[in-house]
Protein backbone atom coordinates (compact mmCIF):
# COMPACT_ATOMS: atom_id res chain seq x y z
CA UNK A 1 58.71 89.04 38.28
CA UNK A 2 56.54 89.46 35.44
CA UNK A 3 54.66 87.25 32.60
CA UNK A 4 56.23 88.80 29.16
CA UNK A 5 54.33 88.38 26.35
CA UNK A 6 56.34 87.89 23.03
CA UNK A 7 54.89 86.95 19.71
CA UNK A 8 57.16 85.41 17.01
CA UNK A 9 55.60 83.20 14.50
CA UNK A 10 58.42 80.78 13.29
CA UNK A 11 58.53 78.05 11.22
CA UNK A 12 59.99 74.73 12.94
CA UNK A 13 62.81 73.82 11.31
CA UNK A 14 62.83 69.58 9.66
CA UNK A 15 65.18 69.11 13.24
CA UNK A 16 62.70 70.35 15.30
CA UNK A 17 65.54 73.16 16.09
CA UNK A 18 64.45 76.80 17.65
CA UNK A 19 65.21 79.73 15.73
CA UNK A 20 67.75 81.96 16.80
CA UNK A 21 65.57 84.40 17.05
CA UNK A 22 63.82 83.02 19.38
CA UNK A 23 66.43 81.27 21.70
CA UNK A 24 67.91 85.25 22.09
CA UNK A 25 64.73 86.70 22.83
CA UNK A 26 64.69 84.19 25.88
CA UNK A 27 68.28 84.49 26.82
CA UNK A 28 68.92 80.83 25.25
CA UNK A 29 72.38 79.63 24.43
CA UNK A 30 72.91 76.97 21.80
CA UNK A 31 73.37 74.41 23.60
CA UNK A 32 70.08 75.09 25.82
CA UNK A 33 67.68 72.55 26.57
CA UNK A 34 64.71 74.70 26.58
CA UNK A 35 61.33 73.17 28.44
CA UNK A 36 58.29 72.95 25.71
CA UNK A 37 54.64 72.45 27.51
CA UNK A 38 50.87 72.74 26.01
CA UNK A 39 48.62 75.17 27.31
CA UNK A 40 45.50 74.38 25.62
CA UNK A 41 46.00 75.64 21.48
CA UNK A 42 49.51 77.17 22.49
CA UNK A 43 52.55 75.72 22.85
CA UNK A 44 54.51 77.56 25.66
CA UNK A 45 58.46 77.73 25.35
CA UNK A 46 60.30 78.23 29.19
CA UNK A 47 63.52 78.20 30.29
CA UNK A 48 64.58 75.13 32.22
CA UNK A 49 66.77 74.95 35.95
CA UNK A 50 70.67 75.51 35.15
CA UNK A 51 72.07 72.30 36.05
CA UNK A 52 75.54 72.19 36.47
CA UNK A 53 77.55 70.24 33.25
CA UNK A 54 79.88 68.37 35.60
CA UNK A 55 77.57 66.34 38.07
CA UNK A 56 74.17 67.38 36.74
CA UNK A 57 73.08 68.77 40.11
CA UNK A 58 70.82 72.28 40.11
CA UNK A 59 71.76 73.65 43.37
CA UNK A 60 74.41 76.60 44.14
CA UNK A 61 74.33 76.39 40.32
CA UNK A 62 75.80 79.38 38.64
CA UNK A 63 76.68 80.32 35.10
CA UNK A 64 80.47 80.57 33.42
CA UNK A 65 80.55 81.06 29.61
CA UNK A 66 76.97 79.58 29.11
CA UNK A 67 76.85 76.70 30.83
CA UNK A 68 76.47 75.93 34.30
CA UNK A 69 78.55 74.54 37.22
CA UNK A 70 77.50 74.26 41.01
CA UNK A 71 79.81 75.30 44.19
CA UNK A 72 81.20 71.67 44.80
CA UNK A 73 82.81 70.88 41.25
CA UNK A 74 84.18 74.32 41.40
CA UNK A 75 85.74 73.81 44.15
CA UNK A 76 86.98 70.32 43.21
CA UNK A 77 88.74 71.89 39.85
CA UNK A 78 89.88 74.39 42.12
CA UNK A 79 91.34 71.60 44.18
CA UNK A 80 92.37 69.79 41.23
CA UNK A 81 94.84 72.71 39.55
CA UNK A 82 96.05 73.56 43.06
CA UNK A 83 97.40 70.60 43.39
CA UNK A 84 98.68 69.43 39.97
């Protein structure tokens, strides 16, 4: 996969919040907790691992309506409306 280079000058808003602008050109929900590092003058804005919401865990994680949930607490809701 390869480096994209995007330029968007934004202001930062007083909450330190990312534009909207920005968080779609990255594929960024609302609720994403983008990773922020230096690279010398620039500041560099990544996506971070999907971790799942439930246990916090980032393997077999995968997404459902923007947020993400791994294998195992899918299978215990699964489990859990099964049997109720």
């Amino acid at each position: 996969m390869g480096t994209r280079a995007t330029s968007l000058a934004r202001r930062i808003e007083r909450l330190g919040r990312v534009a909207k602008d920005l968080r779609d050109a990255f594929g960024l929900d609302r609720d994403a907790q983008p990773a922020l590092a230096v690279d010398g003058d620039a500041v560099v804005l990544g996506r971070t691992d999907l971790a799942c919401v439930f246990c916090g865990s980032t393997e077999h994680v995968m997404r459902f309506r923007g947020k993400g949930i791994c294998v195992d607490c899918v299978t215990e809701v699964r489990n859990l409306v099964s049997a109720g």
